[in-house]
PDB file of N, CA and C in Angstrom:
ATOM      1  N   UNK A   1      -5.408  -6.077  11.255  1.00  0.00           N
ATOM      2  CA  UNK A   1      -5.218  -5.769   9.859  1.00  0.00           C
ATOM      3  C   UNK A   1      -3.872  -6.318   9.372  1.00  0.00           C
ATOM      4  N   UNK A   2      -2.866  -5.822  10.087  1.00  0.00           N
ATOM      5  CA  UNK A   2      -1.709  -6.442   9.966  1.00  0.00           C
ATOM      6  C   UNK A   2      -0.730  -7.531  10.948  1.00  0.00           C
ATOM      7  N   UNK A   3      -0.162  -8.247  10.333  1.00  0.00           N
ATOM      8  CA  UNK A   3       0.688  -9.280  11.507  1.00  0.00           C
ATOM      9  C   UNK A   3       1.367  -8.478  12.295  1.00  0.00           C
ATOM     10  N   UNK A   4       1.987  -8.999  13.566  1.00  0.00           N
ATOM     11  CA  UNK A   4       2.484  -8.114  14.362  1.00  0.00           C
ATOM     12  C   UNK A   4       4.247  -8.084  13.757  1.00  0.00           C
ATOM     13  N   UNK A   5       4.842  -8.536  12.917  1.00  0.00           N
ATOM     14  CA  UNK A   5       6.007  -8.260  12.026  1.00  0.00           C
ATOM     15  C   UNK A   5       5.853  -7.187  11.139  1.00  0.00           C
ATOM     16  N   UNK A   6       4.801  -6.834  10.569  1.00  0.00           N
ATOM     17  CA  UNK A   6       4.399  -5.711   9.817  1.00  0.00           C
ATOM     18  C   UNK A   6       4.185  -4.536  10.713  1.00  0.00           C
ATOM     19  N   UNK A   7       3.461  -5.084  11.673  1.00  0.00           N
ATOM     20  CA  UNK A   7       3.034  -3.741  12.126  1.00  0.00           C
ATOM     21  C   UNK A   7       4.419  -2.923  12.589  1.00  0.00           C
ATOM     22  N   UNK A   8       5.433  -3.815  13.339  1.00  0.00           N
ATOM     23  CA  UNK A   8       6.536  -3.676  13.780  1.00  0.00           C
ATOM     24  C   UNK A   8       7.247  -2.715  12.963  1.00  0.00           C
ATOM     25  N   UNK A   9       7.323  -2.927  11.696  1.00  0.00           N
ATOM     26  CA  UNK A   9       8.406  -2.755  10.442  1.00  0.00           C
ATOM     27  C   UNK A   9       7.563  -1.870  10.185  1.00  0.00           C
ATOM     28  N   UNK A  10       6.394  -1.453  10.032  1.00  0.00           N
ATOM     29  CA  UNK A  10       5.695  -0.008   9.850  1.00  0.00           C
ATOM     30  C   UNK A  10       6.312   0.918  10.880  1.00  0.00           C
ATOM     31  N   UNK A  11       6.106   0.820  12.005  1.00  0.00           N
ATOM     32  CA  UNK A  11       6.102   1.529  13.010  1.00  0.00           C
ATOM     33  C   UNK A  11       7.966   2.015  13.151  1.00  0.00           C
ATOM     34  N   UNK A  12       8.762   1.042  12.846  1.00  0.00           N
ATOM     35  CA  UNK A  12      10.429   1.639  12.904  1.00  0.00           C
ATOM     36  C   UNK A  12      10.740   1.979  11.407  1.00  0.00           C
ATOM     37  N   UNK A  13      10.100   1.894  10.293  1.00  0.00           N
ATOM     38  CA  UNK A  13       9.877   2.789   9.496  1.00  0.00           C
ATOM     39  C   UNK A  13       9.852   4.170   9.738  1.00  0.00           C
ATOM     40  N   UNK A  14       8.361   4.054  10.016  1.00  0.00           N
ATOM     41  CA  UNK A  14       7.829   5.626   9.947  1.00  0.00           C
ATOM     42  C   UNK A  14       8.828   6.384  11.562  1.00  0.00           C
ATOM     43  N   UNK A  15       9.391   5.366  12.233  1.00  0.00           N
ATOM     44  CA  UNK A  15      10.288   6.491  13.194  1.00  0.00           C
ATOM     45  C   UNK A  15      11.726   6.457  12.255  1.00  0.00           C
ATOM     46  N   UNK A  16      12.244   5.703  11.666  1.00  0.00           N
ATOM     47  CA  UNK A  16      13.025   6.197  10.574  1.00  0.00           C
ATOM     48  C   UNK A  16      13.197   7.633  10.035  1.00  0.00           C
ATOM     49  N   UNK A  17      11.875   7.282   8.967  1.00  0.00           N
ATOM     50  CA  UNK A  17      11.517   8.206   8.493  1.00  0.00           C
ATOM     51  C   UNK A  17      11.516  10.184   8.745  1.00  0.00           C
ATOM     52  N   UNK A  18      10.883   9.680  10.112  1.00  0.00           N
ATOM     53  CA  UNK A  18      10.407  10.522  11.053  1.00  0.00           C
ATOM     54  C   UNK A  18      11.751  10.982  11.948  1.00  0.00           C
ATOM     55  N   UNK A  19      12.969  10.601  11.830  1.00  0.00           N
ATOM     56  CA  UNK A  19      14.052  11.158  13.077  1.00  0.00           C
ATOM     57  C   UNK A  19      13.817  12.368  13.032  1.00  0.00           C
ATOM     58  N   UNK A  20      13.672  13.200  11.998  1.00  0.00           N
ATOM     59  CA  UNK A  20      13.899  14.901  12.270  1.00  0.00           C
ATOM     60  C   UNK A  20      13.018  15.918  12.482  1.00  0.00           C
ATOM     61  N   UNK A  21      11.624  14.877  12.351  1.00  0.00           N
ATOM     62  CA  UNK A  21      10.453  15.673  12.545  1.00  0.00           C
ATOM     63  C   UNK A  21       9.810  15.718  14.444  1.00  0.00           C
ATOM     64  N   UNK A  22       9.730  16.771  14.815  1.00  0.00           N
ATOM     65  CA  UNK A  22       9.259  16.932  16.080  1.00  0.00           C
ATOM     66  C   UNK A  22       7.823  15.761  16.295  1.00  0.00           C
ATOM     67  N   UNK A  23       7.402  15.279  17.437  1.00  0.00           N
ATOM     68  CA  UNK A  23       6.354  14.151  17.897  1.00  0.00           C
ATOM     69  C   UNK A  23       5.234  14.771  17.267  1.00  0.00           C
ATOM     70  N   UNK A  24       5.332  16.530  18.006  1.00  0.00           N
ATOM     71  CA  UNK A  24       4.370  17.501  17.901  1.00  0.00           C
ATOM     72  C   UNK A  24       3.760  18.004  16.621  1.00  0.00           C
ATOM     73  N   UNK A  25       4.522  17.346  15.691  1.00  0.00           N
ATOM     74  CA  UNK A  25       4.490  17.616  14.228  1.00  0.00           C
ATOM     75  C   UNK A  25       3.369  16.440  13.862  1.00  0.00           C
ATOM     76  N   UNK A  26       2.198  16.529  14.134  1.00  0.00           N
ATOM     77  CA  UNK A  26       1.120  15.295  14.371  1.00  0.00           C
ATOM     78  C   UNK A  26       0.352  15.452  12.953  1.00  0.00           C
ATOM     79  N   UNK A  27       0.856  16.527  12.265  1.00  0.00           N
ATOM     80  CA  UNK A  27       0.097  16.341  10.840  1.00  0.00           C
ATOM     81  C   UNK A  27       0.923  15.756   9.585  1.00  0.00           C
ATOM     82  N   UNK A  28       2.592  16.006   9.613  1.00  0.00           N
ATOM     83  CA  UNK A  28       3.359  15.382   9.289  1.00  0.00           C
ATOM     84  C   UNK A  28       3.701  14.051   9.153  1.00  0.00           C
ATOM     85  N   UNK A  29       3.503  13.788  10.783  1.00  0.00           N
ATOM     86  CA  UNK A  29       3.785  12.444  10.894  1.00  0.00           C
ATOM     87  C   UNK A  29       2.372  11.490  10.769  1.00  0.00           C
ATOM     88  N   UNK A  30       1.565  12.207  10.458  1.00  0.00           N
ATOM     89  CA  UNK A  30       0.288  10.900  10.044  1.00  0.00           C
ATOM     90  C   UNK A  30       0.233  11.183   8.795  1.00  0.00           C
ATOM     91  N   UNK A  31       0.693  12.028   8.104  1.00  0.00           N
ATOM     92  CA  UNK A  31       0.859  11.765   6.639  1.00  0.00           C
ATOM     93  C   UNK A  31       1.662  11.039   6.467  1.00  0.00           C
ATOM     94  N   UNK A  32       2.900  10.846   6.509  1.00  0.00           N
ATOM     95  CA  UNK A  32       3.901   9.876   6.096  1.00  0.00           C
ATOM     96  C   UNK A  32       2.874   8.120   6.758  1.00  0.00           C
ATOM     97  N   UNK A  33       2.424   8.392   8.273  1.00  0.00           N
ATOM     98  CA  UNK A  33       2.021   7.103   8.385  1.00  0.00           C
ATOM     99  C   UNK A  33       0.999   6.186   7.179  1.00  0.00           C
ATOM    100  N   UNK A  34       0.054   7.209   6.867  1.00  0.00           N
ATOM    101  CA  UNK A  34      -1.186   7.194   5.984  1.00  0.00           C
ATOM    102  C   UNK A  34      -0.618   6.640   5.148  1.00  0.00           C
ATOM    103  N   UNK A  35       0.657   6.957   4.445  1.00  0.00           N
ATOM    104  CA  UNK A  35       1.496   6.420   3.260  1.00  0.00           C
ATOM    105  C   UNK A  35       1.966   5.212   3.483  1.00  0.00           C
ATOM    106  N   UNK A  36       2.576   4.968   4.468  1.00  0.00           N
ATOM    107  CA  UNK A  36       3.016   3.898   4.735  1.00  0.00           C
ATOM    108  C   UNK A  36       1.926   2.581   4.761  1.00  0.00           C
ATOM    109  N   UNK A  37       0.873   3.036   5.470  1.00  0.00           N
ATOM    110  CA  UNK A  37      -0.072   2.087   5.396  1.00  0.00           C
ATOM    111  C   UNK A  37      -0.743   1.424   4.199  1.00  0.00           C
ATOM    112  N   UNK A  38      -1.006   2.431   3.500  1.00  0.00           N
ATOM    113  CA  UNK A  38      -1.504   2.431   1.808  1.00  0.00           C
ATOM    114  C   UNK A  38      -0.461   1.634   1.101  1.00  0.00           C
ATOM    115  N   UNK A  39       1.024   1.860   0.898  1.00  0.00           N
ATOM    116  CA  UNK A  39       1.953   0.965   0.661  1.00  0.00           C
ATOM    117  C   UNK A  39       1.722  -0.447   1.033  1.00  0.00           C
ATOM    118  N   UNK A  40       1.440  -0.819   2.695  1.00  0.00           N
ATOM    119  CA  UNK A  40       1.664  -2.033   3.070  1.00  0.00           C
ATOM    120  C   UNK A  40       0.630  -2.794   2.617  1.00  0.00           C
ATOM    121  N   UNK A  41      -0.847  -1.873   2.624  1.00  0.00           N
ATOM    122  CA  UNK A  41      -2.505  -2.820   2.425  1.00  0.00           C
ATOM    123  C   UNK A  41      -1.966  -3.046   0.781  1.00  0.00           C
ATOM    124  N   UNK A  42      -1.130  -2.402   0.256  1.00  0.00           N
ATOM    125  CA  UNK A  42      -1.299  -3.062  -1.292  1.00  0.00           C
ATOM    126  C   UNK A  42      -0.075  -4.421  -1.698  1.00  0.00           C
ATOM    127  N   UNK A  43       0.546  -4.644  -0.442  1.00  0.00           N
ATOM    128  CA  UNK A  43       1.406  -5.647  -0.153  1.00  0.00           C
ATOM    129  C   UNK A  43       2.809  -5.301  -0.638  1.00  0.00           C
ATOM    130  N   UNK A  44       3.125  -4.044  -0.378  1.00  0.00           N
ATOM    131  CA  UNK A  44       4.457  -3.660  -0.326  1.00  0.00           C
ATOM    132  C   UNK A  44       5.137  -3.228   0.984  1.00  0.00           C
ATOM    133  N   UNK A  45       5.769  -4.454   1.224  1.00  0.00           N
ATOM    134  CA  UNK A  45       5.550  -4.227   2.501  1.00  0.00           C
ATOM    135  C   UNK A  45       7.475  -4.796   3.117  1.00  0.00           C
ATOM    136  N   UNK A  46       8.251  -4.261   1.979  1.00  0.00           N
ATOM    137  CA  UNK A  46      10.058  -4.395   1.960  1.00  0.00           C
ATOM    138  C   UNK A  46      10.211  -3.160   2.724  1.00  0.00           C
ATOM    139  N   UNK A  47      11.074  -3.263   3.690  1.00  0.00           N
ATOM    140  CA  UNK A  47      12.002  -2.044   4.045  1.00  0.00           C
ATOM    141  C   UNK A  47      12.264  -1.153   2.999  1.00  0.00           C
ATOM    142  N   UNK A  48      12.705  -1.684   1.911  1.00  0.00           N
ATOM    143  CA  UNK A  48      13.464  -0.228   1.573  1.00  0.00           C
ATOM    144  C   UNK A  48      12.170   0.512   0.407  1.00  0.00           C
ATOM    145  N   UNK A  49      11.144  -0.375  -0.087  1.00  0.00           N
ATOM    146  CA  UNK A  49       9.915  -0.044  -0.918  1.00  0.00           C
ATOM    147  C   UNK A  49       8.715   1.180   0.297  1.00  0.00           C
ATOM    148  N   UNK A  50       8.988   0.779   1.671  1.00  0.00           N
ATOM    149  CA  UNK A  50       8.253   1.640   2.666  1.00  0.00           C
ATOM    150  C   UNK A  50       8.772   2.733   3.264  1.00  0.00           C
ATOM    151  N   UNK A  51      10.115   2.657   3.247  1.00  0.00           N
ATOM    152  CA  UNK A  51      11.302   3.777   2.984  1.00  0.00           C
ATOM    153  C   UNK A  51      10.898   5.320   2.062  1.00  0.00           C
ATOM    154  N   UNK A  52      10.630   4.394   1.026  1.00  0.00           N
ATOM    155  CA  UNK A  52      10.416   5.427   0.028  1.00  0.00           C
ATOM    156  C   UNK A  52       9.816   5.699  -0.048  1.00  0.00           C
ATOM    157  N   UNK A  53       8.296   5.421  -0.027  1.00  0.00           N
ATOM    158  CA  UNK A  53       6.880   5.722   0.174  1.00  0.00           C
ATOM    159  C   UNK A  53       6.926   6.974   1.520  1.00  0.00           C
ATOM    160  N   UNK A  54       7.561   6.688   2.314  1.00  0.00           N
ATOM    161  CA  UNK A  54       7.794   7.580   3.704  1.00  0.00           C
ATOM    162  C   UNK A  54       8.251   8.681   3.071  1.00  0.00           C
ATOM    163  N   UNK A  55       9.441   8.993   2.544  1.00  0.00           N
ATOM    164  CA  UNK A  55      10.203  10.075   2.107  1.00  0.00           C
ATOM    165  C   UNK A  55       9.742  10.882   1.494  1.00  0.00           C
ATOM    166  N   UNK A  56       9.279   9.815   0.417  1.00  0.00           N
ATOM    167  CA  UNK A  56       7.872  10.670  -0.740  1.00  0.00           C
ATOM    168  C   UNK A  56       7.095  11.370  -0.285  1.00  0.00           C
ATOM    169  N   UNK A  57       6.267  10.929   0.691  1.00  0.00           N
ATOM    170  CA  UNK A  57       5.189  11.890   1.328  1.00  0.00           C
ATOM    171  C   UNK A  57       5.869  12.701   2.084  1.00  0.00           C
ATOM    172  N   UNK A  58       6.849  12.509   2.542  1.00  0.00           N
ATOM    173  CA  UNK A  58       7.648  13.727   2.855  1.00  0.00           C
ATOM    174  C   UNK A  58       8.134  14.940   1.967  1.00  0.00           C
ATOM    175  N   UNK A  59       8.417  14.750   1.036  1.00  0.00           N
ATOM    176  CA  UNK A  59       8.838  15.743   0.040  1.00  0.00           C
ATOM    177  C   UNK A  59       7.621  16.092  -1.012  1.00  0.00           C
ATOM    178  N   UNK A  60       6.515  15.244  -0.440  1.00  0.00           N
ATOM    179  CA  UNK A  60       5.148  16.314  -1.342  1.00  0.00           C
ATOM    180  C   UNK A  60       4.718  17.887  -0.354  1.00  0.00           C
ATOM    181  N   UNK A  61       4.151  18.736  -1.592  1.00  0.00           N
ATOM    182  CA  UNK A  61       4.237  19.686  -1.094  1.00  0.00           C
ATOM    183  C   UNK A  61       3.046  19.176  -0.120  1.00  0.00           C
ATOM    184  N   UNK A  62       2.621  20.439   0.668  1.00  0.00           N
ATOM    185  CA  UNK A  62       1.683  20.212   2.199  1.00  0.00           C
ATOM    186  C   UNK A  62       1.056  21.210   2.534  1.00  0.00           C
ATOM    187  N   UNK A  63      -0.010  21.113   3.397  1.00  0.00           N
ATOM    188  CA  UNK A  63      -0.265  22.493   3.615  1.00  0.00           C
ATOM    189  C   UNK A  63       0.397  22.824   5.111  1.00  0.00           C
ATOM    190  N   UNK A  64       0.709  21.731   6.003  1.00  0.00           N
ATOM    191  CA  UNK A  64       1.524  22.187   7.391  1.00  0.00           C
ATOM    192  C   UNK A  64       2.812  22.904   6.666  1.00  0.00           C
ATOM    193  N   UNK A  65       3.653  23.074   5.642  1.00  0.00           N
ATOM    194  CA  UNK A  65       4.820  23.689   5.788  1.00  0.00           C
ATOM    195  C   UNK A  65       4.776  24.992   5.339  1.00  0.00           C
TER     196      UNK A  65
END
């Protein structure tokens, strides 16, 4: 789906993103991924544009919190 430079830059993104959230936190962290992905398939696919997309879904409300 994606080049392996994207996939890369997804993946140290969303551990970016992700420093403070536990591994175990597996509903968290596939929400933020889900986001990230949706960002990249629509070709936004800058560090700091996938950044934010990460954070965002971080600070929507949820039902894990």
């Amino acid at each position: 789906m994606f080049d392996m430079e994207t996939t890369a830059l997804l993946r140290a993104v969303l551990e970016e993103v992700c420093e403070n959230i536990p591994v175990s936190e597996t509903g968290a962290r596939t929400h933020v991924a889900s986001k990230l992905l949706e960002a990249a398939a629509q070709g936004q696919v800058s560090t700091d544009v996938l950044r934010t997309a990460g954070r965002k879904a971080l600070n929507q409300p949820t039902m894990w919190r």
